[in-house]
N, C-alpha and C. Protein backbone atom coordinates (compact mmCIF):
# COMPACT_ATOMS: atom_id res chain seq x y z
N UNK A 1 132.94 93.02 109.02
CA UNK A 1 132.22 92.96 110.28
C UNK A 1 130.89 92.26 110.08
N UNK A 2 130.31 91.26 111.02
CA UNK A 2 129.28 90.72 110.86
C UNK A 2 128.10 91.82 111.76
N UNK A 3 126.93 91.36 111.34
CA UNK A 3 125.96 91.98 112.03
C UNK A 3 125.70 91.30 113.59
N UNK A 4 125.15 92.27 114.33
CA UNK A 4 124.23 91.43 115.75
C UNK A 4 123.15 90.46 115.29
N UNK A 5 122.87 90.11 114.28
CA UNK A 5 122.08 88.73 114.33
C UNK A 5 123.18 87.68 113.42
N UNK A 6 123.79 88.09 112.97
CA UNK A 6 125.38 86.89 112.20
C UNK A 6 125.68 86.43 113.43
N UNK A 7 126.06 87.95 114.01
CA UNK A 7 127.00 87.20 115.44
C UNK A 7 125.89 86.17 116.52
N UNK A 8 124.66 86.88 116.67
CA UNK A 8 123.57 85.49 117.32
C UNK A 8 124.06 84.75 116.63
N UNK A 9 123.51 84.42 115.37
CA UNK A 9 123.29 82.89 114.94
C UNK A 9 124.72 82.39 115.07
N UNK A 10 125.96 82.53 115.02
CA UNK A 10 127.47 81.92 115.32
C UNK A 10 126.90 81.83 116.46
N UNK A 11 126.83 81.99 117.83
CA UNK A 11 126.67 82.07 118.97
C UNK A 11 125.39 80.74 119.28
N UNK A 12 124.46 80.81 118.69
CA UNK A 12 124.11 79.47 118.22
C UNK A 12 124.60 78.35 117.65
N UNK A 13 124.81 78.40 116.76
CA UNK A 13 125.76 77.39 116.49
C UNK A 13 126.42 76.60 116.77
N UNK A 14 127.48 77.63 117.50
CA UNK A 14 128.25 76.93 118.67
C UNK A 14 128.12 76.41 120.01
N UNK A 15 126.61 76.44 120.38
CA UNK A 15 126.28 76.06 121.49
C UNK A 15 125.09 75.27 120.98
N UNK A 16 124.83 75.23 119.83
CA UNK A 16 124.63 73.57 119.18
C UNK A 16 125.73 72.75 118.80
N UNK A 17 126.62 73.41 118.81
CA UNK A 17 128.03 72.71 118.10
C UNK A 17 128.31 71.12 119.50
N UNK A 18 128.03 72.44 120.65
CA UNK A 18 128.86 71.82 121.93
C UNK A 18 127.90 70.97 122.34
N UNK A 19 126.86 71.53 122.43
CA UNK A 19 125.85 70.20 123.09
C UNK A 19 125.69 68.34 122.78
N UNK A 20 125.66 69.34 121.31
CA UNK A 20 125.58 67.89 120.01
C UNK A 20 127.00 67.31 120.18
N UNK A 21 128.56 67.87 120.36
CA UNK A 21 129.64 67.21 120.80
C UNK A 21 129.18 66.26 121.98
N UNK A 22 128.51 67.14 123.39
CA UNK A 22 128.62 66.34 124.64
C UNK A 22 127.58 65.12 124.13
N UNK A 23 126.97 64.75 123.38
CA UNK A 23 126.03 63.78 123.63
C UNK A 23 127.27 62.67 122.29
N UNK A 24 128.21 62.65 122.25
CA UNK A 24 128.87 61.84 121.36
C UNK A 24 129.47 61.31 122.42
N UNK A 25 129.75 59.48 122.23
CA UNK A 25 130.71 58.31 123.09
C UNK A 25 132.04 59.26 122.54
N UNK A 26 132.42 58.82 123.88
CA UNK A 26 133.67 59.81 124.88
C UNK A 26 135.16 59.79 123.38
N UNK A 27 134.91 58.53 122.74
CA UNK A 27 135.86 58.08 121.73
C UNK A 27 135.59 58.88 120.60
N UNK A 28 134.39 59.04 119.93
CA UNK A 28 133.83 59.56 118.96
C UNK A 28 134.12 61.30 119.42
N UNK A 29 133.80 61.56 120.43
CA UNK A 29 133.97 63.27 120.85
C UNK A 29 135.31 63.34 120.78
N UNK A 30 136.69 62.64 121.24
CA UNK A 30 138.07 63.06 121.17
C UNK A 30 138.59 62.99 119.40
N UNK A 31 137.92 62.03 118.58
CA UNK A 31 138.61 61.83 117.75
C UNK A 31 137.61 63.27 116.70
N UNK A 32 136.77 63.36 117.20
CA UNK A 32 136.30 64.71 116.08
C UNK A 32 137.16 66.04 116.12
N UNK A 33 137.38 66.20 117.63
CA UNK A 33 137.70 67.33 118.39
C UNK A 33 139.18 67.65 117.73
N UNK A 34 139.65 65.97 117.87
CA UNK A 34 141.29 66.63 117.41
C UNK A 34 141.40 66.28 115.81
N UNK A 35 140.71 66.03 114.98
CA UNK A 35 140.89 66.10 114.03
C UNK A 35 140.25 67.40 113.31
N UNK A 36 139.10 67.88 114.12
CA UNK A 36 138.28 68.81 113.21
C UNK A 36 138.53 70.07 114.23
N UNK A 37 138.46 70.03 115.42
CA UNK A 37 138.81 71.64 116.05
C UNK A 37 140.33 71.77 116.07
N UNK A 38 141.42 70.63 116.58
CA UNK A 38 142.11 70.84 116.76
C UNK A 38 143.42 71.24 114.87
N UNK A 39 142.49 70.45 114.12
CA UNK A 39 143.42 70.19 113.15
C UNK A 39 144.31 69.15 112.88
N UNK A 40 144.57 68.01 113.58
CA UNK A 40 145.55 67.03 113.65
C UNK A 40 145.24 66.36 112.59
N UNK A 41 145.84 65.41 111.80
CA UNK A 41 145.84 65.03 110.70
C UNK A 41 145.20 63.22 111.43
N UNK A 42 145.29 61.99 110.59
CA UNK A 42 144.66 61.10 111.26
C UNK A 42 145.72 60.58 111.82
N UNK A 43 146.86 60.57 111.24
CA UNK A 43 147.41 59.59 111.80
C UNK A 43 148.19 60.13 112.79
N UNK A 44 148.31 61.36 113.51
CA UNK A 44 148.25 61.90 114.79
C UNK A 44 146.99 61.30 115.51
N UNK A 45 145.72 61.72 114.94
CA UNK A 45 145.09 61.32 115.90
C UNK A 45 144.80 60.01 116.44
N UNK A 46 145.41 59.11 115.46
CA UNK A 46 145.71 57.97 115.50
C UNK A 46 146.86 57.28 116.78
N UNK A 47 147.83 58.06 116.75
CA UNK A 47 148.56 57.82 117.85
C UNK A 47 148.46 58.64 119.06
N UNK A 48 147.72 59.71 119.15
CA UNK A 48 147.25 60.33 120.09
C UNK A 48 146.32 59.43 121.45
N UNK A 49 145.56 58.77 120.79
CA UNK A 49 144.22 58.38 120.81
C UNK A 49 144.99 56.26 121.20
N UNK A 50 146.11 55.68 120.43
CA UNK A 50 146.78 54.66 120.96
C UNK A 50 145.53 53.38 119.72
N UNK A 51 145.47 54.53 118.78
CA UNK A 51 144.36 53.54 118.05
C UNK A 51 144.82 53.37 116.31
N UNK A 52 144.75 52.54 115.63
CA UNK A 52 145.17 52.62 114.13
C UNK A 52 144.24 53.61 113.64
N UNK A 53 144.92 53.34 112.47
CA UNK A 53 144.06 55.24 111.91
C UNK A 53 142.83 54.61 111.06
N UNK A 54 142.69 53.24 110.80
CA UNK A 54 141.57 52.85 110.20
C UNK A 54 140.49 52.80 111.35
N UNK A 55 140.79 52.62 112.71
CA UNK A 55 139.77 53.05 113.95
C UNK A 55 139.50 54.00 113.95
N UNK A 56 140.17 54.70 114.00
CA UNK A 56 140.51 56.77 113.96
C UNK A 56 139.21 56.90 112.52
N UNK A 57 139.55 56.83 111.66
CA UNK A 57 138.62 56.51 110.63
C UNK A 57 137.27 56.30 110.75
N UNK A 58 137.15 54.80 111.21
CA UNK A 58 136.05 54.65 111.73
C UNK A 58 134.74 55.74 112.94
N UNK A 59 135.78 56.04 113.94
CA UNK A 59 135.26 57.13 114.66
C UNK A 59 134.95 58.69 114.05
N UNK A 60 135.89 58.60 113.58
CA UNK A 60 135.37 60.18 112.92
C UNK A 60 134.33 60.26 111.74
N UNK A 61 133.93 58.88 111.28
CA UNK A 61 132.89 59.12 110.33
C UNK A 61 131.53 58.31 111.02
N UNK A 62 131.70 58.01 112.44
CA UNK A 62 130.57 57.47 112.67
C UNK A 62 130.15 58.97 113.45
N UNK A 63 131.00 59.64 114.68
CA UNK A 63 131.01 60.97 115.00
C UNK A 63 130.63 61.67 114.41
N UNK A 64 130.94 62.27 112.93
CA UNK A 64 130.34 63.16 111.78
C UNK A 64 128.77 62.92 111.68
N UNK A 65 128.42 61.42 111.75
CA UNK A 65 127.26 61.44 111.13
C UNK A 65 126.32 61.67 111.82
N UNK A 66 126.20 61.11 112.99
CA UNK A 66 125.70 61.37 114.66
C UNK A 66 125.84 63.48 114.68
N UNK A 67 126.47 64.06 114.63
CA UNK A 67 126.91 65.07 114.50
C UNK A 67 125.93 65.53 113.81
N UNK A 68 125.80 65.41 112.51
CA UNK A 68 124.85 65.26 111.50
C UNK A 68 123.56 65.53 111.82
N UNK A 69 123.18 64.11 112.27
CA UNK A 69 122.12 63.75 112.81
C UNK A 69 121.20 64.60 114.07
N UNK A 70 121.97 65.60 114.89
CA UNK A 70 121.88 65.76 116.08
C UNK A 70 121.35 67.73 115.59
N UNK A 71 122.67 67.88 114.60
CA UNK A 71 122.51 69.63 114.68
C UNK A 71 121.13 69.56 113.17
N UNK A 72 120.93 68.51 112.81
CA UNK A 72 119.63 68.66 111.79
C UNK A 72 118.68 67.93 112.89
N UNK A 73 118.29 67.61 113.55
CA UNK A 73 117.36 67.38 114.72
C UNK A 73 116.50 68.56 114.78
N UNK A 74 115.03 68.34 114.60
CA UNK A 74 113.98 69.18 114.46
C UNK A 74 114.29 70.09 116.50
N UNK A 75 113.81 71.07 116.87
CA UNK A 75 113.63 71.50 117.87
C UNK A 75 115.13 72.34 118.56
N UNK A 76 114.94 72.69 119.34
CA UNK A 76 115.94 73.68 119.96
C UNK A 76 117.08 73.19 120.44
N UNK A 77 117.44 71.69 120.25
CA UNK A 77 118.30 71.21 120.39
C UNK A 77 119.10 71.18 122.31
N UNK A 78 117.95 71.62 122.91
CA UNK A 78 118.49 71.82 124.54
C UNK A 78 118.06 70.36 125.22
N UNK A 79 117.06 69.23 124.90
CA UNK A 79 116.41 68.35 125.26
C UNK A 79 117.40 66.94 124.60
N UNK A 80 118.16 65.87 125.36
CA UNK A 80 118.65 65.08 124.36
C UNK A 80 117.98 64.41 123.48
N UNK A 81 118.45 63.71 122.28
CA UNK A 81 118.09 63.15 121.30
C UNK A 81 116.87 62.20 121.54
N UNK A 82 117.08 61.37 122.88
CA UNK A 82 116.44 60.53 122.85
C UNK A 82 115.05 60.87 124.03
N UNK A 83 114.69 62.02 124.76
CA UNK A 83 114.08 62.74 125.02
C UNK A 83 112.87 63.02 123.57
N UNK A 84 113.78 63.37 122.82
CA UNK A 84 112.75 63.98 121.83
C UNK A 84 112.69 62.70 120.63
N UNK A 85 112.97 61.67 121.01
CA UNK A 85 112.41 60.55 119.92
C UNK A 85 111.69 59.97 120.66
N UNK A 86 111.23 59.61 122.50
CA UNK A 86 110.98 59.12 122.88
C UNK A 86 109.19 60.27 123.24
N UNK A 87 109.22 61.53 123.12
CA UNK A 87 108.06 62.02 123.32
C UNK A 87 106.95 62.12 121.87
């Protein structure tokens, strides 16, 4: 059993998880989603998606890094990215 502040911070997380998803191009958010929430392997998501898996590829490691980039982002993470590079 986790504690009431484990379970906060998961509860965080995941609503940094989602935010930092919604601010990913629409391509980059499907190909993370079904490779990393859903589990699909690439070359499902490869034909899922109507794309070669070296695209598929491409997206999921430009997605990851952006991803990256977004949940290590100094601040509370509720303001978009470019909100808080631009203040």
């Amino acid at each position: 059993q986790s504690s009431p502040s484990q379970r906060a911070a998961d509860r965080e997380l995941r609503h940094r998880l989602t935010r930092a998803l919604g601010e990913l191009p629409e391509d980059q958010r499907t190909a993370v989603a079904l490779r990393h929430l859903h589990g699909l392997p690439v070359a499902d998501v490869a034909a899922h998606m109507g794309r070669t898996e070296r695209a598929v590829a491409g997206l999921l490691h430009r997605g990851v890094c952006r991803l990256r980039e977004l949940l290590d982002a100094p601040g509370d993470g509720d303001e978009p990215a470019e909100t808080r590079a631009a203040g």
